[in-house]
N, C-alpha and C. Protein backbone atom coordinates (compact mmCIF):
# COMPACT_ATOMS: atom_id res chain seq x y z
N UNK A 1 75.94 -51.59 -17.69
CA UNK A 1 77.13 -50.94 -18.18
C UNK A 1 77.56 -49.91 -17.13
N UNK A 2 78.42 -49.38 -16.62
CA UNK A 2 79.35 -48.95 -15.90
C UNK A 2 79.37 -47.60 -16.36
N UNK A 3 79.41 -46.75 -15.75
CA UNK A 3 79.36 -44.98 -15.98
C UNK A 3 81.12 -45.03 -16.81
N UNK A 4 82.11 -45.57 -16.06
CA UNK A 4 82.83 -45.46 -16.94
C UNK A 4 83.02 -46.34 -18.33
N UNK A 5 82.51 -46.97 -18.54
CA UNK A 5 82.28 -47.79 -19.78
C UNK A 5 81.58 -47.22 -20.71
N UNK A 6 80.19 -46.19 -20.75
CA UNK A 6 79.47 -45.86 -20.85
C UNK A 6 79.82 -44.36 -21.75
N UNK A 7 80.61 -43.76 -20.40
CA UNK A 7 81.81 -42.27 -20.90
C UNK A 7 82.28 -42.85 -22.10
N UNK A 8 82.73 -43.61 -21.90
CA UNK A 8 84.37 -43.73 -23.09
C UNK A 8 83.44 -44.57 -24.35
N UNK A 9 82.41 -44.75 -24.62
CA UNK A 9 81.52 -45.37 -25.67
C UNK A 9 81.14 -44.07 -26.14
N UNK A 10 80.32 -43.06 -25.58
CA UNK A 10 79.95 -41.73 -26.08
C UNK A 10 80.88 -41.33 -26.61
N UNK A 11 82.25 -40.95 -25.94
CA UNK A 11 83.13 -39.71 -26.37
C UNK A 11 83.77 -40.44 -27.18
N UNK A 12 84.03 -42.03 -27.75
CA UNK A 12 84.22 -42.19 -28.63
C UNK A 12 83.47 -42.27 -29.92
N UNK A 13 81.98 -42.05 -29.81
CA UNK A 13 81.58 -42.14 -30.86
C UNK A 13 81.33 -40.67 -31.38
N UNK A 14 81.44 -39.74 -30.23
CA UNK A 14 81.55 -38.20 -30.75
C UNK A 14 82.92 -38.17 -31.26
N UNK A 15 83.78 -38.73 -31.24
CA UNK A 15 85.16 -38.37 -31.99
C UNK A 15 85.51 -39.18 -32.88
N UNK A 16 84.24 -39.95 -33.55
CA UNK A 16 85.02 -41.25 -34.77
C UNK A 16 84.74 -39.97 -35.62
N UNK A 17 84.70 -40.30 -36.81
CA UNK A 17 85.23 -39.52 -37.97
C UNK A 17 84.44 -39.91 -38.87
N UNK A 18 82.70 -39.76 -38.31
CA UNK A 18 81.92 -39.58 -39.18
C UNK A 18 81.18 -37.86 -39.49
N UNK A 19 81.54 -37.83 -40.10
CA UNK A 19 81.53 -36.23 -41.26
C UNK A 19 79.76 -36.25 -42.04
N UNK A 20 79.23 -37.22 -41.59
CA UNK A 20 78.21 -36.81 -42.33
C UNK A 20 77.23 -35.52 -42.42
N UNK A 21 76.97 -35.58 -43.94
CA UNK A 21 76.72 -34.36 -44.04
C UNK A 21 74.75 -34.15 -43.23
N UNK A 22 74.39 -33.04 -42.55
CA UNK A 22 72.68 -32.90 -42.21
C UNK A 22 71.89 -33.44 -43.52
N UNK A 23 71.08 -34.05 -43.06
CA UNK A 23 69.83 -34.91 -43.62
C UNK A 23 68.94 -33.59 -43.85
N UNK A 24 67.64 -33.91 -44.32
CA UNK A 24 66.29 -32.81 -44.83
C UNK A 24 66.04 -32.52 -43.49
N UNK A 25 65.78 -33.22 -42.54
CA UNK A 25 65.26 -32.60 -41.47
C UNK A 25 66.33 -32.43 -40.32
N UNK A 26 67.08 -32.12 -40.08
CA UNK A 26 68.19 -31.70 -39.05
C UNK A 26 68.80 -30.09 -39.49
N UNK A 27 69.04 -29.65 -38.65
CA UNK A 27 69.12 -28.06 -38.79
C UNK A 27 70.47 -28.04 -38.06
N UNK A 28 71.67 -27.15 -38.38
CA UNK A 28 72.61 -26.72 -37.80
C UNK A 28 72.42 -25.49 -36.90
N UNK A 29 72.53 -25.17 -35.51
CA UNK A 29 71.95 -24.09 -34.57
C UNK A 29 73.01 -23.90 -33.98
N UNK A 30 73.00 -22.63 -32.68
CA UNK A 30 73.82 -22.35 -32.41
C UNK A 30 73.32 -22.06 -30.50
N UNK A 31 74.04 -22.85 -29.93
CA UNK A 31 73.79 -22.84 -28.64
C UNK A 31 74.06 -20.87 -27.63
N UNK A 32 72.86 -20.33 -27.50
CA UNK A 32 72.72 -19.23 -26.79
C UNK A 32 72.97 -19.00 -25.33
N UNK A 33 71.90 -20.31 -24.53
CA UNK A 33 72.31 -20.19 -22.72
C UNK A 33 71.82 -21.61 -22.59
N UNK A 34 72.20 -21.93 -21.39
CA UNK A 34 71.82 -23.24 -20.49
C UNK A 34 70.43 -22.95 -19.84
N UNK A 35 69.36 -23.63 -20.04
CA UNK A 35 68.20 -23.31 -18.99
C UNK A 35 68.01 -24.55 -18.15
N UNK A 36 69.17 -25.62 -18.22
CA UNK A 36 68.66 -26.37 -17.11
C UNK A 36 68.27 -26.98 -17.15
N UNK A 37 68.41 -28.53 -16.45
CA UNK A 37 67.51 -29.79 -16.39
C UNK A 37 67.48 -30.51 -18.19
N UNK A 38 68.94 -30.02 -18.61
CA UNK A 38 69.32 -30.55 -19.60
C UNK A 38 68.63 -30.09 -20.84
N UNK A 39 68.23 -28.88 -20.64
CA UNK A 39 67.61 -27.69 -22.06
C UNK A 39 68.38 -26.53 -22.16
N UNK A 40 68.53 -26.45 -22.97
CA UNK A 40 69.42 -25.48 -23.96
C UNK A 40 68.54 -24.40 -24.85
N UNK A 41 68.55 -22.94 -25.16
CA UNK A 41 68.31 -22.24 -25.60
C UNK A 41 69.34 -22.38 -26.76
N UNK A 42 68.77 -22.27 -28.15
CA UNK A 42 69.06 -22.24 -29.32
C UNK A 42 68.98 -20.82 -30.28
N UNK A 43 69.26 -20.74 -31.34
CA UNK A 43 69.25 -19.63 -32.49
C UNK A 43 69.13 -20.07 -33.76
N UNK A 44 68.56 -20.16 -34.52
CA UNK A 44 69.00 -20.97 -35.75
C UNK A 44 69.13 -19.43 -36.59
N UNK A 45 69.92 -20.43 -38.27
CA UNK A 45 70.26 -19.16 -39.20
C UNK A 45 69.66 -18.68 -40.22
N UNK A 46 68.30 -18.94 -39.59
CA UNK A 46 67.64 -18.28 -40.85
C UNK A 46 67.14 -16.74 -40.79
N UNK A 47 66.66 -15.77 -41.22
CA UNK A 47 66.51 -14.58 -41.45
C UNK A 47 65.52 -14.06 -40.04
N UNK A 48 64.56 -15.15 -39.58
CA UNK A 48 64.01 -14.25 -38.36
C UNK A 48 64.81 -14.80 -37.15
N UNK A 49 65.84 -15.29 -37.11
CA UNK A 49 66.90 -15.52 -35.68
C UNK A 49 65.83 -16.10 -34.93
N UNK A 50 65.24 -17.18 -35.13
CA UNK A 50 64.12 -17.59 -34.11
C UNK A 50 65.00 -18.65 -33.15
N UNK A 51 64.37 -18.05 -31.85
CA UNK A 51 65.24 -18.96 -30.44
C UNK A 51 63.88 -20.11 -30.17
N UNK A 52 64.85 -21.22 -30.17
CA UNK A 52 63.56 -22.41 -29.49
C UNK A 52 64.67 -23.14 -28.43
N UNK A 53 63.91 -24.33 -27.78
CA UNK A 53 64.58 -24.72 -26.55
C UNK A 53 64.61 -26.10 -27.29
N UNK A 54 66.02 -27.24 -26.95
CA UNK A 54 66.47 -28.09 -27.56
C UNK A 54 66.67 -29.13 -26.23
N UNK A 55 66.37 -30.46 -26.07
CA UNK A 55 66.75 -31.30 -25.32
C UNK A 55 68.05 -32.25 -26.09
N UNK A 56 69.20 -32.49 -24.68
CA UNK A 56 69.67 -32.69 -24.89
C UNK A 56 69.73 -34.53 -24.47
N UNK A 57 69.93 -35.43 -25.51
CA UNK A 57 69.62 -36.69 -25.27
C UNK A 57 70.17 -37.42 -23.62
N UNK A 58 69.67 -38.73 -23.50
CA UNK A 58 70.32 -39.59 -22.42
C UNK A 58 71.50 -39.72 -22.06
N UNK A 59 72.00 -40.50 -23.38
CA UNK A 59 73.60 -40.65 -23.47
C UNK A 59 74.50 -39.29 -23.41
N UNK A 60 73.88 -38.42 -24.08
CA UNK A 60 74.91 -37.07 -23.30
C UNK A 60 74.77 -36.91 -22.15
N UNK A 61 74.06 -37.00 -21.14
CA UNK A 61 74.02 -36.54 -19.98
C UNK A 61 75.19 -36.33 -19.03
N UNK A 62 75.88 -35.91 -18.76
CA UNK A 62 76.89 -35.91 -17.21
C UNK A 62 77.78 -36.78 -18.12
N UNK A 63 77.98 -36.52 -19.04
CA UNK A 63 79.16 -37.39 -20.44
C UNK A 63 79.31 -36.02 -21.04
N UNK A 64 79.13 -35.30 -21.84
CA UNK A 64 79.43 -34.48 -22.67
C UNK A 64 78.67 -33.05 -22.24
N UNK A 65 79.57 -32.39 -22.22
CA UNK A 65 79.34 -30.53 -21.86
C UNK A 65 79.69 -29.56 -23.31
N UNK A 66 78.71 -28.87 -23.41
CA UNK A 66 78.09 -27.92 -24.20
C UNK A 66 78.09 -26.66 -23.48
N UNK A 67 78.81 -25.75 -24.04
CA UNK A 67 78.67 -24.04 -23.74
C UNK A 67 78.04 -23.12 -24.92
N UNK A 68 77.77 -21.99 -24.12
CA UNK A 68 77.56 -20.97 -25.43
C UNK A 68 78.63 -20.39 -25.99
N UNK A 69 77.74 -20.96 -27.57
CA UNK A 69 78.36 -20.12 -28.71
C UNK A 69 78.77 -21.54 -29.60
N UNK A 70 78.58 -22.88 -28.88
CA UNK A 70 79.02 -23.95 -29.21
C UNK A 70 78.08 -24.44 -30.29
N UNK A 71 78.27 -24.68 -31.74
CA UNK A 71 77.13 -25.43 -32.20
C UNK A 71 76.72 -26.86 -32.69
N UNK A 72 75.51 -27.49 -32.93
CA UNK A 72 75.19 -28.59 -32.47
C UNK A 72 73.87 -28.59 -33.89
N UNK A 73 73.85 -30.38 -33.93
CA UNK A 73 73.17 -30.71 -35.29
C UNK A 73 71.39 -31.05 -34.37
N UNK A 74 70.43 -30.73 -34.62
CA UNK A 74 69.59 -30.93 -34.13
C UNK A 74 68.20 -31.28 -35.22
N UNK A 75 67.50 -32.22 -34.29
CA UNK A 75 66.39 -32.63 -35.01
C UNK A 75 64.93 -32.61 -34.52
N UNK A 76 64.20 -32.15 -35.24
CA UNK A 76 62.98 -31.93 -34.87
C UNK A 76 61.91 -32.81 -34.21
N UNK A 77 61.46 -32.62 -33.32
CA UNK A 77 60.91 -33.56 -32.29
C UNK A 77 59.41 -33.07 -32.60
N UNK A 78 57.82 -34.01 -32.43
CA UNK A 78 56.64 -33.77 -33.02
C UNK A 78 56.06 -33.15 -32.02
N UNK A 79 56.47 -33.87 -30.24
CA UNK A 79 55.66 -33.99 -29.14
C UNK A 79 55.32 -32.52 -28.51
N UNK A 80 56.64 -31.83 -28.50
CA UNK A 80 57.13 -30.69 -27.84
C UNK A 80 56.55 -29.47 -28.51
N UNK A 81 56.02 -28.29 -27.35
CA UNK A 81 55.30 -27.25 -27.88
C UNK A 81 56.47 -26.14 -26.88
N UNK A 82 57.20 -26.62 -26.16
CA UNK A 82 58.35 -25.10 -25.84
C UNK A 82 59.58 -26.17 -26.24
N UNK A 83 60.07 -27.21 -26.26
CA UNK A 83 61.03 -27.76 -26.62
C UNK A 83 60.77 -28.59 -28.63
N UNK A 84 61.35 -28.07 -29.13
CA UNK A 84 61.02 -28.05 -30.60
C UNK A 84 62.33 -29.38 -30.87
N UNK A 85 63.20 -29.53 -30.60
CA UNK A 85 64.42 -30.58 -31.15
C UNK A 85 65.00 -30.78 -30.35
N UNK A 86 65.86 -32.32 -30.70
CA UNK A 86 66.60 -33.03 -29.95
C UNK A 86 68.09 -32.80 -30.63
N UNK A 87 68.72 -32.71 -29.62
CA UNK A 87 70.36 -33.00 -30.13
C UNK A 87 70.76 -33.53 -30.62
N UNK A 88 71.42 -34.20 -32.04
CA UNK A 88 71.90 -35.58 -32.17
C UNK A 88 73.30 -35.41 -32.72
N UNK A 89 74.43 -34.59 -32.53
CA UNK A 89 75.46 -34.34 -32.92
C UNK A 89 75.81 -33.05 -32.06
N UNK A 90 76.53 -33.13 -31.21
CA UNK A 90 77.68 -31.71 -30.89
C UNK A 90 79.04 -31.48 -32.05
N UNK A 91 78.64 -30.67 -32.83
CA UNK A 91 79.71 -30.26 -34.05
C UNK A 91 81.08 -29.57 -33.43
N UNK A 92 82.05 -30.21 -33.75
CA UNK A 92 83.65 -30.03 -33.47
C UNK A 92 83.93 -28.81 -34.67
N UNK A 93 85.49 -28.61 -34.81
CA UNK A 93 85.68 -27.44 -35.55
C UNK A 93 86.00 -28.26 -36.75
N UNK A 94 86.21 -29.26 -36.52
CA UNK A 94 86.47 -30.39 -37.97
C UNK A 94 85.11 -30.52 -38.67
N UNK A 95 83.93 -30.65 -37.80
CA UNK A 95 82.91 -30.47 -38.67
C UNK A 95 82.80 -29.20 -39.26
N UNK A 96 82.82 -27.97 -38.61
CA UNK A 96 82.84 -26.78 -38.61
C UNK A 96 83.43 -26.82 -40.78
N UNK A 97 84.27 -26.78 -40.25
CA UNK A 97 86.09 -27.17 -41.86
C UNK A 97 84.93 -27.90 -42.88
N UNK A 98 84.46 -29.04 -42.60
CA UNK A 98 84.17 -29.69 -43.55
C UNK A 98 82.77 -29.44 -44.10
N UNK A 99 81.69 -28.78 -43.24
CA UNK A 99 80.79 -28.40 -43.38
C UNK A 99 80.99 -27.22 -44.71
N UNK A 100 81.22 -26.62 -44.02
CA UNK A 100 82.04 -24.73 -44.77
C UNK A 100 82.33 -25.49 -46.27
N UNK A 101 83.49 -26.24 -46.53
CA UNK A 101 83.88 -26.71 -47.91
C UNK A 101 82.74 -27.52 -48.46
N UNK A 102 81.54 -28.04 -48.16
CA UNK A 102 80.67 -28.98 -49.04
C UNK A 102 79.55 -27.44 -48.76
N UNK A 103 79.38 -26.56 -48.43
CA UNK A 103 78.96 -25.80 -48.95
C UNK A 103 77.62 -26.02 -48.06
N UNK A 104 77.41 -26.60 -46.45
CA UNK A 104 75.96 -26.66 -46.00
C UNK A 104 76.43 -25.84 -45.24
N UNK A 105 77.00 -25.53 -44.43
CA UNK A 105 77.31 -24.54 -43.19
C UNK A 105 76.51 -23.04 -43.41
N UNK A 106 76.02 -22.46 -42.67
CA UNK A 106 75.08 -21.66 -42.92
C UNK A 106 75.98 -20.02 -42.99
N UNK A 107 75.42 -19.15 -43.81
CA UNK A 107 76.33 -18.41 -43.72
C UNK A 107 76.31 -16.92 -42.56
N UNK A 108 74.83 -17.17 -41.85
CA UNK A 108 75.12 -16.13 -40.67
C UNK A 108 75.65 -17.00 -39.45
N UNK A 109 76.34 -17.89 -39.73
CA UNK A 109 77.54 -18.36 -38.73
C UNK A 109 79.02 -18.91 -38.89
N UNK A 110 79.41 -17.88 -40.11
CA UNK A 110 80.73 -18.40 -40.87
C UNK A 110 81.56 -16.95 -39.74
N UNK A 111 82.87 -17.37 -39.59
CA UNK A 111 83.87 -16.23 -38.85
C UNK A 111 83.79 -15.14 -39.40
N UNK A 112 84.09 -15.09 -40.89
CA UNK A 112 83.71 -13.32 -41.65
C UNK A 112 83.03 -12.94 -40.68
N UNK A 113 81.43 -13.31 -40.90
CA UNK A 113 80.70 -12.41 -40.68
C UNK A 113 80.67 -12.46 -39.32
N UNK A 114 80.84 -13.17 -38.79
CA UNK A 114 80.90 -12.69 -36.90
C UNK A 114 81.86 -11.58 -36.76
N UNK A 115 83.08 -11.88 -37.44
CA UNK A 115 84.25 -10.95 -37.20
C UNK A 115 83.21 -9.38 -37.61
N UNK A 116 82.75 -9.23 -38.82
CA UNK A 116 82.19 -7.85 -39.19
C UNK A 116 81.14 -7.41 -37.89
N UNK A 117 80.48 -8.46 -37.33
CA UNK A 117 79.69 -7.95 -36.68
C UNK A 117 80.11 -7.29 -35.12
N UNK A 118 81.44 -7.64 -34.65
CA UNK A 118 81.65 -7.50 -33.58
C UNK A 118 82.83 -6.26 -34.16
N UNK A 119 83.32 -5.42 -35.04
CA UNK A 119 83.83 -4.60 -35.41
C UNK A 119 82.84 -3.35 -35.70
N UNK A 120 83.32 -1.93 -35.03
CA UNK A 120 82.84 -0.77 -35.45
C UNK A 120 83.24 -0.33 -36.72
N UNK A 121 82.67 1.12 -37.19
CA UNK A 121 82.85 1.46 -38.08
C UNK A 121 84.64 1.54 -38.32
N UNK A 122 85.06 1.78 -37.40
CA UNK A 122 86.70 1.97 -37.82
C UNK A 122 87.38 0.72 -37.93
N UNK A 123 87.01 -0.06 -37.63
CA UNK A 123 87.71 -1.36 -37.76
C UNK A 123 87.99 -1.78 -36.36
N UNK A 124 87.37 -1.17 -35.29
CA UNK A 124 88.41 -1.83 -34.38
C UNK A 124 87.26 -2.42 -33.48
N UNK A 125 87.99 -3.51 -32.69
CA UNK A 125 86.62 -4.37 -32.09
C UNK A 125 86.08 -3.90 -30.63
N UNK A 126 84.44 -3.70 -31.26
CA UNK A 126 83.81 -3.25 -29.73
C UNK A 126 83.96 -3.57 -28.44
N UNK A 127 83.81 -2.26 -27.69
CA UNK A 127 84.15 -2.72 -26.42
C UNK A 127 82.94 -3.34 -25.55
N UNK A 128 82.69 -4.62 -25.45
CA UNK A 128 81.28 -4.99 -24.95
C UNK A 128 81.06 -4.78 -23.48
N UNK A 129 81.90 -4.01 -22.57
CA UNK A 129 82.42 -3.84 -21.44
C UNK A 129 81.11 -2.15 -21.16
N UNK A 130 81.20 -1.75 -22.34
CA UNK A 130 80.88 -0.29 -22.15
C UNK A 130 79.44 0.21 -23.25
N UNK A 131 78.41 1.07 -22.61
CA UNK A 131 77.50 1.21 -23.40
C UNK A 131 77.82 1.78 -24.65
N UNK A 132 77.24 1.93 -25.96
CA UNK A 132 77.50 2.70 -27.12
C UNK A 132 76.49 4.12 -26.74
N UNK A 133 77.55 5.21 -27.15
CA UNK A 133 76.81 6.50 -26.63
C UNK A 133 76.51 7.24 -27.97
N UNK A 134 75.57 7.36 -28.65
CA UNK A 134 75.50 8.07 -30.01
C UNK A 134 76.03 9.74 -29.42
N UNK A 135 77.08 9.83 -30.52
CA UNK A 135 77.92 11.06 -30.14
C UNK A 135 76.79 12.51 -30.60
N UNK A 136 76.48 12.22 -31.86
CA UNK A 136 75.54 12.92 -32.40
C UNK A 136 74.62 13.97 -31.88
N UNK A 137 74.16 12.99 -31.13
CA UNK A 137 72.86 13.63 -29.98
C UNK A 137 72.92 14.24 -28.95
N UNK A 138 74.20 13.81 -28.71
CA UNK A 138 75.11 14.51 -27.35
C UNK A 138 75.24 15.80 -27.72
N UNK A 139 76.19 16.01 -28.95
CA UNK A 139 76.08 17.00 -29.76
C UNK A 139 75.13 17.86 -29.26
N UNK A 140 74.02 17.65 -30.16
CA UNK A 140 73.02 18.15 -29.90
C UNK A 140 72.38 18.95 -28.78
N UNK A 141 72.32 18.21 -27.51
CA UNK A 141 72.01 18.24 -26.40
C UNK A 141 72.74 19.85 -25.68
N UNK A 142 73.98 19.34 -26.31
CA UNK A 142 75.00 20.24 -25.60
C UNK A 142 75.05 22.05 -26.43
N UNK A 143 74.37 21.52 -27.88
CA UNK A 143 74.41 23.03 -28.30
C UNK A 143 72.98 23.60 -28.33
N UNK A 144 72.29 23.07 -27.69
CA UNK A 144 70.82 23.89 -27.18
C UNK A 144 71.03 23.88 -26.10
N UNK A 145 71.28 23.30 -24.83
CA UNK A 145 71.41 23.58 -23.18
C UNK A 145 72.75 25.15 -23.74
N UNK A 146 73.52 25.45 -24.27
CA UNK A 146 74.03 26.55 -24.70
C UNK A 146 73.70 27.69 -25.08
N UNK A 147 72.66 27.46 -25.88
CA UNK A 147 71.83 28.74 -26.72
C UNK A 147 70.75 28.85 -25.16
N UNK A 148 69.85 28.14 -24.15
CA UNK A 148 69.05 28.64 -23.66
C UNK A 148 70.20 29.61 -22.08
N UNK A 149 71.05 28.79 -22.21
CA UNK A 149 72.25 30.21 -21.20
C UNK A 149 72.26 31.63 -21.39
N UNK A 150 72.33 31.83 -22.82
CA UNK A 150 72.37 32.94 -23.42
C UNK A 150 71.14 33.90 -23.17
């Protein structure tokens, strides 16, 4: 089969319009960084945010690109002691839609709550450009270096 024959078989079967919903053992995760040689650093959504490393199959290879923040249906592999699962779905925003309405989509990766998390107390969205300086302490700092002047 032909690299281009090959392309257009993948990216069509990532874009037919099967919606199925995750099985018992497949986990919805959320792609963190690239480590290379076709492994991916992961997050999943459960309460201890545990990061494991995910291979990404054959047929994706140099066919389909994955960034962070992108998420992906993955399945648990027996062999692997630093690589825990295999890829078997890159999730679109249509899965995203349809997931959310049948009620599996996990909820520390719904927009609400990203939106709350990347908002300060005033509502307005952090500047990730710049450290957070607790004003408080500064405070502080500044009215004892004062009193020992005196």
């Amino acid at each position: 089969m032909s690299r281009v024959t090959k392309r257009k078989h993948v990216l069509k079967e990532q874009e037919a319009d099967e919606f199925d919903l995750p099985t018992e053992n497949q986990s919805i995760v959320r792609i963190c960084s690239s480590r290379g040689n076709n492994l991916h650093e992961v997050e999943t959504a459960n309460e201890q945010n545990e990061k494991f490393l995910v291979s990404m199959p054959v047929k994706f290879r140099k066919n389909v690109w994955i960034k962070r923040g992108d998420f992906v249906l993955v399945e648990p592999i027996a062999e692997g002691d630093k690589v825990k699962a295999e890829i078997c779905r890159i999730l679109t925003q249509e899965h995203v839609k349809i997931y959310e309405k049948e009620g599996v989509w996990p909820k520390k990766f719904t927009k609400k709550r990203q939106h709350e998390d990347e908002t300060d107390a005033d509502g307005l969205v952090k500047n990730t450009n710049r450290q957070e300086i607790d004003d408080e302490s500064s405070d502080e700092d500044e009215d004892s270096s004062d009193d020992d002047e005196n």
